[in-house]
C-alpha atoms as a PDB file:
ATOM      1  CA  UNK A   1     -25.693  55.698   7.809  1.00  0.00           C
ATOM      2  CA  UNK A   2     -26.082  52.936   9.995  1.00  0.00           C
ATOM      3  CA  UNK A   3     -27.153  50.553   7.664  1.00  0.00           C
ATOM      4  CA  UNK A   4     -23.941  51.444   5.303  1.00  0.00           C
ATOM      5  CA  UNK A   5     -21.612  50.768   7.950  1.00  0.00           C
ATOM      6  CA  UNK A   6     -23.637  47.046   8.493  1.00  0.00           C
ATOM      7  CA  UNK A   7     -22.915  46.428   4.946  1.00  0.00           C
ATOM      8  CA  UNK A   8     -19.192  47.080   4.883  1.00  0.00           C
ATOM      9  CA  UNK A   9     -18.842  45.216   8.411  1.00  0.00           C
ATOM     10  CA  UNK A  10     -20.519  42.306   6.584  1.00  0.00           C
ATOM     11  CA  UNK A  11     -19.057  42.265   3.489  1.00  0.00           C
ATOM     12  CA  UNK A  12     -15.450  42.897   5.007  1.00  0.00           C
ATOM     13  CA  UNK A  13     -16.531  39.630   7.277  1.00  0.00           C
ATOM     14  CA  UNK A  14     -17.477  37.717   4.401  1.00  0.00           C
ATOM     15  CA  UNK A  15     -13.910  38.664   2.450  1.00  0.00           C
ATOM     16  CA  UNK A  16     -11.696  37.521   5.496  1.00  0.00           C
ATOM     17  CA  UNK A  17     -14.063  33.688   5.404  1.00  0.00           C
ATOM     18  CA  UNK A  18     -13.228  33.568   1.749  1.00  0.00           C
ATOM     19  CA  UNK A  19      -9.791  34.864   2.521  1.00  0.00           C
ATOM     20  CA  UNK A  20      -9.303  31.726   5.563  1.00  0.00           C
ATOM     21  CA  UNK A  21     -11.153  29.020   3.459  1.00  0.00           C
ATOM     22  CA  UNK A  22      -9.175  29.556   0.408  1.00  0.00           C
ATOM     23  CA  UNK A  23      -5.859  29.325   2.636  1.00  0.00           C
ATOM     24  CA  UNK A  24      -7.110  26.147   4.782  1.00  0.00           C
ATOM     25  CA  UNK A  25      -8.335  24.286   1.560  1.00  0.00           C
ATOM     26  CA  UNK A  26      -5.031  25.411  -0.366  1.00  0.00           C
ATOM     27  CA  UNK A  27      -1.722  23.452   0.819  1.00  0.00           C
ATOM     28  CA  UNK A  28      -2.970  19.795   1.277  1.00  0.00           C
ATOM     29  CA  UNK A  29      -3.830  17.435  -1.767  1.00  0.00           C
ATOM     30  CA  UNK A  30      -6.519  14.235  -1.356  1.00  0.00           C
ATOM     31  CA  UNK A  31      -5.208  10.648  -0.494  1.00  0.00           C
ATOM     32  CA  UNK A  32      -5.573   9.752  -3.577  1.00  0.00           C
ATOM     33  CA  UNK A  33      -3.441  12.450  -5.204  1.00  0.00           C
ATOM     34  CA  UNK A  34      -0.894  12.179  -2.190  1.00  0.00           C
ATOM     35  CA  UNK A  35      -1.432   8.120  -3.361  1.00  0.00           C
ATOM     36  CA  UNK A  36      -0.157   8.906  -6.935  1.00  0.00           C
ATOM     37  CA  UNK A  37       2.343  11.327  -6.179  1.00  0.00           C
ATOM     38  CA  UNK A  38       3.987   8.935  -3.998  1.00  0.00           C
ATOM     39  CA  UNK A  39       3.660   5.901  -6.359  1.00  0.00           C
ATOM     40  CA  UNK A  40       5.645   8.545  -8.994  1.00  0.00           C
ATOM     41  CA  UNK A  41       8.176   8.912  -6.392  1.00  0.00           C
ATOM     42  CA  UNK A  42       8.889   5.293  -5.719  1.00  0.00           C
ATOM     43  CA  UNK A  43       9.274   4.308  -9.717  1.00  0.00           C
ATOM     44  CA  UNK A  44      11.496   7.191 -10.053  1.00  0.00           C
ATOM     45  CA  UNK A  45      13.602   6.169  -7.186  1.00  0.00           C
ATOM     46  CA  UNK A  46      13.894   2.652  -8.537  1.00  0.00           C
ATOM     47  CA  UNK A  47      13.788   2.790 -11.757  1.00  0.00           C
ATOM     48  CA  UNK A  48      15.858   5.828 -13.044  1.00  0.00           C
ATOM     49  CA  UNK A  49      18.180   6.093  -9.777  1.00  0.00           C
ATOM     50  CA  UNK A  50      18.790   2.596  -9.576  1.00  0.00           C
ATOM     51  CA  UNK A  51      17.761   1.226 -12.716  1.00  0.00           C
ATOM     52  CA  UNK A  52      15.573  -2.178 -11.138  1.00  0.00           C
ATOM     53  CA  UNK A  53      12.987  -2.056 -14.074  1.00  0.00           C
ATOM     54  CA  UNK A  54      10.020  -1.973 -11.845  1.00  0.00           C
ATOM     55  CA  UNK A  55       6.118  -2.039 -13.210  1.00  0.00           C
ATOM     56  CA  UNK A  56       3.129  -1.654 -11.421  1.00  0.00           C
ATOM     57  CA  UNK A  57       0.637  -3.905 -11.626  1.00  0.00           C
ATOM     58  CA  UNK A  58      -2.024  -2.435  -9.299  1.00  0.00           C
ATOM     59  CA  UNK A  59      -1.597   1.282  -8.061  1.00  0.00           C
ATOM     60  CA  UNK A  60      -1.097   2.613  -4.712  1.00  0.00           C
ATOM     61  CA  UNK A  61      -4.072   2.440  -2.507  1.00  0.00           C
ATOM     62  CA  UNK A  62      -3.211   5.150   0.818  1.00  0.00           C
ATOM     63  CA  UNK A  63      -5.369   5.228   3.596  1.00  0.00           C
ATOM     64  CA  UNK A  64      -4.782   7.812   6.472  1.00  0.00           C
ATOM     65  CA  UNK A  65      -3.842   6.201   9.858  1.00  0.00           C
ATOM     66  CA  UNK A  66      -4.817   9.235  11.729  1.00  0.00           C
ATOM     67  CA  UNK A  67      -2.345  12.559  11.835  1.00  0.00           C
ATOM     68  CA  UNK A  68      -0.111  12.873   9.199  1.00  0.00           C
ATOM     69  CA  UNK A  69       0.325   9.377   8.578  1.00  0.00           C
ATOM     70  CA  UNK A  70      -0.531   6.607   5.752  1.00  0.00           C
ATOM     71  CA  UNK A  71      -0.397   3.195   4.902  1.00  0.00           C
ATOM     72  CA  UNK A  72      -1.156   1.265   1.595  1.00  0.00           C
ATOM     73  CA  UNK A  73      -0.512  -1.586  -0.595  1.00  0.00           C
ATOM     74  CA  UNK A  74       1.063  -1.539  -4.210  1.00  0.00           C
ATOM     75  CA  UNK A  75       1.620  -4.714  -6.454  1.00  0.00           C
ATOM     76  CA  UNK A  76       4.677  -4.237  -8.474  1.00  0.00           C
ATOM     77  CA  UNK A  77       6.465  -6.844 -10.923  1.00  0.00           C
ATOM     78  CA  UNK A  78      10.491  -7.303 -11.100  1.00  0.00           C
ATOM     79  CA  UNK A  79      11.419  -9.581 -13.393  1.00  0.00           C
ATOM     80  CA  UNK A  80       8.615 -11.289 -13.688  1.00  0.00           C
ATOM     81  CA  UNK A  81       7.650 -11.916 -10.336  1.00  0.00           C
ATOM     82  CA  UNK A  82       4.856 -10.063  -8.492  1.00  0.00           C
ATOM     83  CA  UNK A  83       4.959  -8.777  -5.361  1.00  0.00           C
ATOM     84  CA  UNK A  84       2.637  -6.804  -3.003  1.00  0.00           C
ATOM     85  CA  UNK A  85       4.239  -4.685  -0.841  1.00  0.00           C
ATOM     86  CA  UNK A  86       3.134  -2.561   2.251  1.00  0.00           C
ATOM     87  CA  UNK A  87       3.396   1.297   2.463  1.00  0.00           C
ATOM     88  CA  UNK A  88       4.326   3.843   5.074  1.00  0.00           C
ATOM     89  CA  UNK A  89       4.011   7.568   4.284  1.00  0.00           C
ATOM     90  CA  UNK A  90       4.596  10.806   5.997  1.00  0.00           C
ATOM     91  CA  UNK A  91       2.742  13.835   4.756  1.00  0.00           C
ATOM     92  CA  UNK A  92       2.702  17.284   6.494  1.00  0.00           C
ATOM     93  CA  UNK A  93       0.463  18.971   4.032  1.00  0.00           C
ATOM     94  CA  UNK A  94       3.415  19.915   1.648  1.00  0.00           C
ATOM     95  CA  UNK A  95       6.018  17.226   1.411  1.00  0.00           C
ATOM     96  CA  UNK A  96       5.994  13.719   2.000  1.00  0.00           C
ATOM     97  CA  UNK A  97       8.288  10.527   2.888  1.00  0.00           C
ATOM     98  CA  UNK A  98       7.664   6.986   2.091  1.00  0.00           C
ATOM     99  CA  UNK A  99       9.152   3.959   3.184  1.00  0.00           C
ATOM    100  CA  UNK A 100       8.737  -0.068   2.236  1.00  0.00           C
ATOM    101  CA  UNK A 101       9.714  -2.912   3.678  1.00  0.00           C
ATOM    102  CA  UNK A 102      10.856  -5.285   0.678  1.00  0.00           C
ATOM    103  CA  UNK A 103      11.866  -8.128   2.122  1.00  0.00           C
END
């Protein structure tokens, strides 16, 4: 009897780890995701909002400054003219904001 109840005290123990690792691990994506997303986001906003005709020639590289905050370089070409640009991103596990500083 007392050996049965062990077993569902265990098992029950092991359901509510699974149960808190699956929720911890579930929200936040990798820098390097959070990287590309982010990237996606900034071509969108120039290109089809304001219609500047931006390419990328190297991708976004994020690194994490500590807390919810990021910082990375992107080369991108307008007009023929390449320019590396520094990166500032916000991202509190489920939505992010990004901000350069173009000239």
């Amino acid at each position: 009897m007392r050996r049965q109840k062990t077993r569902k005290i265990t098992i029950a123990l092991l359901l509510l780890l699974c149960i808190a690792l699956a929720v911890s691990c579930r929200g936040k994506m990798s820098t390097e995701r959070l990287a590309k997303e982010v990237q996606a986001s900034m071509l969108e906003n120039w290109n089809d909002e304001l219609g500047l005709g931006i390419t990328v020639d190297k991708d976004l590289q994020l690194v994490s400054k500590g807390g919810n905050e990021y910082s990375g370089l992107i080369t991108i070409s307008l007009e023929g003219e390449s320019e590396q640009i520094t990166v500032s991103v916000i991202y509190d596990g489920s939505t992010f904001q990004w901000e350069v500083d173009l000239f």
